[in-house]
Protein backbone atom coordinates (compact mmCIF):
# COMPACT_ATOMS: atom_id res chain seq x y z
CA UNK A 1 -24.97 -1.26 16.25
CA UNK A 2 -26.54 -0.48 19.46
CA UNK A 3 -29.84 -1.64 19.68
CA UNK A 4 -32.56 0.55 21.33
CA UNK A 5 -36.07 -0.82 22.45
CA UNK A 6 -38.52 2.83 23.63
CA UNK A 7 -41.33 1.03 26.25
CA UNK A 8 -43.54 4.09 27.05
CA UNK A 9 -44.68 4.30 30.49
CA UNK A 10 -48.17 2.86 30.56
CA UNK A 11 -46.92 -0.43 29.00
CA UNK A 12 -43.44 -0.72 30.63
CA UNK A 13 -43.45 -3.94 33.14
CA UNK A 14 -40.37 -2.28 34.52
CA UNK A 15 -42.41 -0.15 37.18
CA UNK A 16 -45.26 -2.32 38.01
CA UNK A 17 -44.42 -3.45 41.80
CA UNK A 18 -45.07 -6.91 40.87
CA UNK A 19 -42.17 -7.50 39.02
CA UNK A 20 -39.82 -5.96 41.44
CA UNK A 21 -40.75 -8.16 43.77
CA UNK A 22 -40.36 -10.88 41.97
CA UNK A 23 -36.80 -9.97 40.75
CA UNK A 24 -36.42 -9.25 44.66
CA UNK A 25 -37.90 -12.41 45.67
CA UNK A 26 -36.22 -15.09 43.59
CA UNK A 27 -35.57 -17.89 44.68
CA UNK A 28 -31.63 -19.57 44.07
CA UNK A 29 -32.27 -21.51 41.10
CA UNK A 30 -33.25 -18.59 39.14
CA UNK A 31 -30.55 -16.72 39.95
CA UNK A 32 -28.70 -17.36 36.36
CA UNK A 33 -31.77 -16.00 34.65
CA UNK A 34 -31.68 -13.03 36.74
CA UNK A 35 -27.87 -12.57 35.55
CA UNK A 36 -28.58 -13.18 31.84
CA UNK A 37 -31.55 -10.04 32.49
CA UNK A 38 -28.90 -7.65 34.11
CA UNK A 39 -26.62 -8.27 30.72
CA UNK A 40 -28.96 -7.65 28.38
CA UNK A 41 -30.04 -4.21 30.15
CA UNK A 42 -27.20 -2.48 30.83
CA UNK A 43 -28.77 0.81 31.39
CA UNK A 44 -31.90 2.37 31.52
CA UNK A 45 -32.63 6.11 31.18
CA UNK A 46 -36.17 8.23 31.84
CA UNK A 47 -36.63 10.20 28.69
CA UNK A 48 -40.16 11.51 27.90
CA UNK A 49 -42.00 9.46 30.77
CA UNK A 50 -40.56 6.30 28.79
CA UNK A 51 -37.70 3.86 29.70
CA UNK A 52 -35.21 3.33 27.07
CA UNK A 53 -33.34 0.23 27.35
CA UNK A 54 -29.62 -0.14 25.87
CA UNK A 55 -28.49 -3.98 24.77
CA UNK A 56 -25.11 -4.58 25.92
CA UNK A 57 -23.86 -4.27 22.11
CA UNK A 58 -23.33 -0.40 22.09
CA UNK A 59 -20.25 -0.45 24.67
CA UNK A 60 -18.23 -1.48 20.86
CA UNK A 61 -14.52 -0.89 20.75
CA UNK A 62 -13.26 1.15 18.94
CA UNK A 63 -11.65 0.40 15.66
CA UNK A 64 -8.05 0.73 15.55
CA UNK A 65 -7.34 2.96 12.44
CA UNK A 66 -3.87 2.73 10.57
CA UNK A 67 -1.82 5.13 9.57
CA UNK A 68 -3.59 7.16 6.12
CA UNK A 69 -6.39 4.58 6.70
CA UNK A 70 -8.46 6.83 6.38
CA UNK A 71 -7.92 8.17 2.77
CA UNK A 72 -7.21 4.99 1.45
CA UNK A 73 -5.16 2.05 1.12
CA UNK A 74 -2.75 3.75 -1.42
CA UNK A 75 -1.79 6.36 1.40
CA UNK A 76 -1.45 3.62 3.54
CA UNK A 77 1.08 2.15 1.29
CA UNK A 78 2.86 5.85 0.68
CA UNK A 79 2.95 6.30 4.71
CA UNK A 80 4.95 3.15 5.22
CA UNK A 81 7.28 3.46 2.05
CA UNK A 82 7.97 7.54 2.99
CA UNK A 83 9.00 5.88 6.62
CA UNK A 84 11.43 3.47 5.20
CA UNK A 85 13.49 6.18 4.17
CA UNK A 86 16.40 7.83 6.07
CA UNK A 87 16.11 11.25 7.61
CA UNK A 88 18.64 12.80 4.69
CA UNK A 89 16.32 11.20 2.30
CA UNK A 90 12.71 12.49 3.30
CA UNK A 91 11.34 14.67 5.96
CA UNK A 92 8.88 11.17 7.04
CA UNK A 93 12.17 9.06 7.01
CA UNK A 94 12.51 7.32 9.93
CA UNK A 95 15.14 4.49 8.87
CA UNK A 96 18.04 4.15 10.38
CA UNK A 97 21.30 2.82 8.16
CA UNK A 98 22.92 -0.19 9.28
CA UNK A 99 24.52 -1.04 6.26
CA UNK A 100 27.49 0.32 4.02
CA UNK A 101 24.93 0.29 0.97
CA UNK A 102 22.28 2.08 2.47
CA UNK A 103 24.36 4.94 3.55
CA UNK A 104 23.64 8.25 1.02
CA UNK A 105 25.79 8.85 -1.93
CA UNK A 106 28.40 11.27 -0.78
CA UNK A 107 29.92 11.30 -3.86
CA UNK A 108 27.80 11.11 -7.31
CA UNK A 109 29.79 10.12 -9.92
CA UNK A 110 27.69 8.21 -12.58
CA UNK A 111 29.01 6.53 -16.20
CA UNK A 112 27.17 5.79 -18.72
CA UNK A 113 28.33 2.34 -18.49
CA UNK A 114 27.03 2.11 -15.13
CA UNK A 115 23.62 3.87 -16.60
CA UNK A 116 23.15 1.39 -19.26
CA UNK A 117 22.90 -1.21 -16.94
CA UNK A 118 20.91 0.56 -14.69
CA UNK A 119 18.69 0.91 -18.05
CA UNK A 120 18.71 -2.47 -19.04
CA UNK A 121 17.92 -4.26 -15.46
CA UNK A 122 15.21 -1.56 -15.25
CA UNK A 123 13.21 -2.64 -18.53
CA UNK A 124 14.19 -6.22 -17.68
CA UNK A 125 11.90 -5.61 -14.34
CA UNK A 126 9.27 -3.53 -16.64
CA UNK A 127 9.18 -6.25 -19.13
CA UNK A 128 8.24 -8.56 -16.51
CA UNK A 129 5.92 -6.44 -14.26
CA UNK A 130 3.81 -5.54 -17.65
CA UNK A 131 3.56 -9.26 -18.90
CA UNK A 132 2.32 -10.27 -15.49
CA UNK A 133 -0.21 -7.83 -15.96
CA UNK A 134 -1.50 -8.84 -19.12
CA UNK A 135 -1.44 -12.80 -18.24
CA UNK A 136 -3.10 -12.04 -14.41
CA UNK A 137 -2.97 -14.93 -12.90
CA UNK A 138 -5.19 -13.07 -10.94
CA UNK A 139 -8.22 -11.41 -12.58
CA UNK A 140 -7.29 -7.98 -10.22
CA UNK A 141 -4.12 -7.45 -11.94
CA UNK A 142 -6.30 -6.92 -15.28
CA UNK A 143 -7.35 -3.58 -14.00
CA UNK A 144 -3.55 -2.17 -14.36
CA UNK A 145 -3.37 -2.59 -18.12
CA UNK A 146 -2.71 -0.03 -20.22
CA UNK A 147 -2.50 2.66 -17.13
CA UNK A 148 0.05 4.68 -19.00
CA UNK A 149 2.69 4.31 -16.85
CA UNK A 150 4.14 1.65 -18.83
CA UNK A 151 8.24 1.99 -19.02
CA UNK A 152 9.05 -1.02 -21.30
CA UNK A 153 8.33 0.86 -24.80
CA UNK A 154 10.12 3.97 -23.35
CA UNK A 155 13.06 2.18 -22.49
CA UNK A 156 13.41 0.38 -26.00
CA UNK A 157 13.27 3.66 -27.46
CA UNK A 158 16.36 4.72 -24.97
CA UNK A 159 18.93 2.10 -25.58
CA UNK A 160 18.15 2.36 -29.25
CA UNK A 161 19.47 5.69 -29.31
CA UNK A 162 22.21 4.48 -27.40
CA UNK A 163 23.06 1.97 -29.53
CA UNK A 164 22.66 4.59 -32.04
CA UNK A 165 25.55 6.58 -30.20
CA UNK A 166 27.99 3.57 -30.34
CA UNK A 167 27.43 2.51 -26.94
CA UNK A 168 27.45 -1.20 -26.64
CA UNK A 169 23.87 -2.35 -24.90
CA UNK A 170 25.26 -5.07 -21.94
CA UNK A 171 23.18 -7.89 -20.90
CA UNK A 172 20.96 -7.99 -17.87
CA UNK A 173 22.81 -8.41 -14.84
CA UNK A 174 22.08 -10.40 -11.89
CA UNK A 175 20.10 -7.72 -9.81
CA UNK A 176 17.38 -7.58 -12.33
CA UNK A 177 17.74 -11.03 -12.81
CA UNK A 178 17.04 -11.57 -9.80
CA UNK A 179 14.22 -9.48 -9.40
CA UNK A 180 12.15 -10.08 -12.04
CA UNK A 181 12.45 -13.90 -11.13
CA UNK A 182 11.40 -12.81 -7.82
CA UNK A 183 8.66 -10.85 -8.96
CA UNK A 184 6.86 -14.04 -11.60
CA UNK A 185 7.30 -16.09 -8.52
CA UNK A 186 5.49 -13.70 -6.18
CA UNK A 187 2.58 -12.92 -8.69
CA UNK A 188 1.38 -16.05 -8.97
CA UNK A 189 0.95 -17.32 -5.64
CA UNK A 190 1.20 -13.51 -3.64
CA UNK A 191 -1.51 -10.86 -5.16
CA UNK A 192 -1.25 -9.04 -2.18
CA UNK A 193 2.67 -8.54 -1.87
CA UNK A 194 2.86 -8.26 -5.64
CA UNK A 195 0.69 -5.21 -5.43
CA UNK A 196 3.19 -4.24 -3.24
CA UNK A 197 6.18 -4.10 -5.59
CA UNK A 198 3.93 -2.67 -8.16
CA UNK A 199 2.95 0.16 -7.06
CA UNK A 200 6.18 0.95 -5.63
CA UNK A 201 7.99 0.45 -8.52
CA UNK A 202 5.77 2.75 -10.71
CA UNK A 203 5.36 5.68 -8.16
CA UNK A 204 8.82 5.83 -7.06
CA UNK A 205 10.07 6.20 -11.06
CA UNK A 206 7.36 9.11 -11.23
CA UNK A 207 9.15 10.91 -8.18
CA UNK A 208 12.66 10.67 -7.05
CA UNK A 209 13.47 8.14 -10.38
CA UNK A 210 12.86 11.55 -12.43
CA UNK A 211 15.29 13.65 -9.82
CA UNK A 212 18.04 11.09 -10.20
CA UNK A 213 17.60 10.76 -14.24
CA UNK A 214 17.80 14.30 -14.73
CA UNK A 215 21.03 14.96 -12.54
CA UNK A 216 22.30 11.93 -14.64
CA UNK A 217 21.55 13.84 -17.75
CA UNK A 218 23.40 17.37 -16.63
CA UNK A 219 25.65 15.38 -15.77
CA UNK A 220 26.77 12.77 -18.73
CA UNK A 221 24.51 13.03 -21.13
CA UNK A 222 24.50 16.90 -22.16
CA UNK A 223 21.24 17.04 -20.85
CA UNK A 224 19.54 14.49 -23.26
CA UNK A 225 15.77 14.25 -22.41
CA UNK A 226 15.44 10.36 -21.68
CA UNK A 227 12.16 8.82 -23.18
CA UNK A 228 12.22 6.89 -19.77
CA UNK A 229 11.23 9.95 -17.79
CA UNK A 230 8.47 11.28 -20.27
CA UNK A 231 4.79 9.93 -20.06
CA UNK A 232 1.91 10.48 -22.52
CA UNK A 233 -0.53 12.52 -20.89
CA UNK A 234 -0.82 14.54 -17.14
CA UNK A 235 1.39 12.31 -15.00
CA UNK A 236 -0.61 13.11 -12.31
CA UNK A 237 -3.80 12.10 -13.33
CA UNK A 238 -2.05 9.01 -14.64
CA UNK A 239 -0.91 8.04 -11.08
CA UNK A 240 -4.19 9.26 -9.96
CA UNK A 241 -6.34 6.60 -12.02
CA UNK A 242 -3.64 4.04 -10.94
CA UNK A 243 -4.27 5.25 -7.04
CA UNK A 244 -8.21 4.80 -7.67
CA UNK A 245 -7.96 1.46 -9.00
CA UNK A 246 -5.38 0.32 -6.39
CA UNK A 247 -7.71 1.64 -4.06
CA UNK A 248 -10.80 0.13 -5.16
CA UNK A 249 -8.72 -3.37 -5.57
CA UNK A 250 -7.75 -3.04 -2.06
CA UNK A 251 -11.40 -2.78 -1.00
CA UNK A 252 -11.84 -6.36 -1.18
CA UNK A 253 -8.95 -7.67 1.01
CA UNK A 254 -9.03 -7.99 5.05
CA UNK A 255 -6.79 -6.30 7.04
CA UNK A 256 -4.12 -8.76 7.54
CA UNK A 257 -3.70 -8.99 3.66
CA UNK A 258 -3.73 -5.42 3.89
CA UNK A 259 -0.92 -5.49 6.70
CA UNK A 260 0.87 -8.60 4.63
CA UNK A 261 0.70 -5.94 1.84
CA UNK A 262 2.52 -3.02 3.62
CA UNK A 263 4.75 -5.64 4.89
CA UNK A 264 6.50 -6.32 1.39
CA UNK A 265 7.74 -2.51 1.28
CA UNK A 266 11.24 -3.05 2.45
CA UNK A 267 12.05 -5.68 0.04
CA UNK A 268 10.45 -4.08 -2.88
CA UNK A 269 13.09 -1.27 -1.70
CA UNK A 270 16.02 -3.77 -1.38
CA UNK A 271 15.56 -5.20 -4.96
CA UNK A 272 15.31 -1.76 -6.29
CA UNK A 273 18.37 -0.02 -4.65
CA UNK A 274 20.50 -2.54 -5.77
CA UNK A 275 19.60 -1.93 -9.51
CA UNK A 276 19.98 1.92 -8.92
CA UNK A 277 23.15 1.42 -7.45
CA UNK A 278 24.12 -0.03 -10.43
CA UNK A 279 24.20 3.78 -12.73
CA UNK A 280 27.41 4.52 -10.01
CA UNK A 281 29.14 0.85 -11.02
């Protein structure tokens, strides 16, 4: 904050000769404390028959602002995962495919045995995402109980029916193994980067998870209404309370935890693309 000192005219030692001349007139030794006065004033200004002086803290730089900074942390976090898409994915996508499993699906073709593992390693990762939340190893993660988002119950209720249908239920396999290990490692020693994974998880089954579970459904499953894709309540004042509270959470970190954060987006995308890869399997 600049700092500004008014010094009206009649007591201002700036234009009394006297002191001019002894700025003028000094000698070598004082030459440093002559310097240290031209720093501190760095400009002076006639306003009103005063002199207003200006420290040398108002030439500030200016604060570099981050992309959707500026509405909060969650759009922050939305900008980088929309830009880690592919052009034929999203209109923000800026990714570009290197690898065979990140090309788009030319040809969709799901089975339901392929979907019931895609179901199981998904409630695998929601089991383990809501128990972290409910242990919190750190006391922030308390604030995303019981957001109604929760998938685990949902997803019970799902391979029941299955079941139900004569479908055998498989076992976990190893990409949701893998990340839910991934994920109790992270929470406990990573708040930042688990925050990461959590809210990625939850907002991307709210948008495109919905898109891809009803094309499943037209086209294996006569349509069948998943309780996977159904929340109690306006979704989008669900996600909203969730954005708040993410927000507010973020409040408290520093930028680079921030950045560490945003940083964690592309493998929160790996470990998730290779359990939705598994409904074509």
């Amino acid at each position: 904050m600049a700092s500004l000192t008014s010094i009206s005219q009649s007591q201002s030692f700036l234009v009394k000769p006297q002191l001019t001349n002894t700025i003028a007139n000094t000698k070598p030794g004082f030459v440093s404390l002559r310097s240290q006065f031209y720093k501190i004033i760095t400009r002076m200004s006639q306003k009103g028959g005063g002199v207003v002086v200006v420290s040398a803290t108002t030439a500030e730089k200016p604060k570099r602002r981050y992309p959707g900074e500026a509405k909060g942390f969650v759009e922050e976090m939305r900008f980088v995962a929309m830009k880690l898409h592919s052009k034929d994915q999203a209109r923000e996508g800026e990714k570009e495919v290197k690898e065979p499993e990140e090309r788009p699906v030319t040809k969709w073709d799901p089975s339901v045995d392929g979907y019931l593992r895609f179901l199981v390693d998904s409630k695998l990762v929601y089991d383990t995402l809501e128990d972290i939340v409910q242990k919190a190893p750190f006391p922030s993660y308390a604030e995303f109980r019981n957001t109604g988002l929760e998938r685990s119950e949902k997803l019970a209720k799902d391979l029941e029916w299955f079941k139900e249908q004569g479908y055998a239920i498989p076992e976990p396999s190893s990409p949701g193994i893998h990340y839910a290990e991934y994920l109790k490692e992270l929470s406990e020693k990573d708040p930042q980067a688990f925050i990461c994974h959590f809210y990625n998880i939850y907002f991307a089954h709210s948008a495109g998870g919905r898109m891809i579970g009803k094309k499943v459904a037209e086209m294996i499953l006569d349509n069948k209404d998943l309780e996977f894709y159904k929340w109690d309540g306006d979704l989008s004042q669900l996600l909203q309370n969730v954005r708040d509270k993410l927000n507010q959470v973020a409040e408290s970190w520093t930028r680079e935890e921030k950045n560490h954060c945003l940083e964690e987006t592309e493998k929160s995308f790996k470990f998730s693309g290779e359990i939705l890869r598994l409904i074509l399997s």
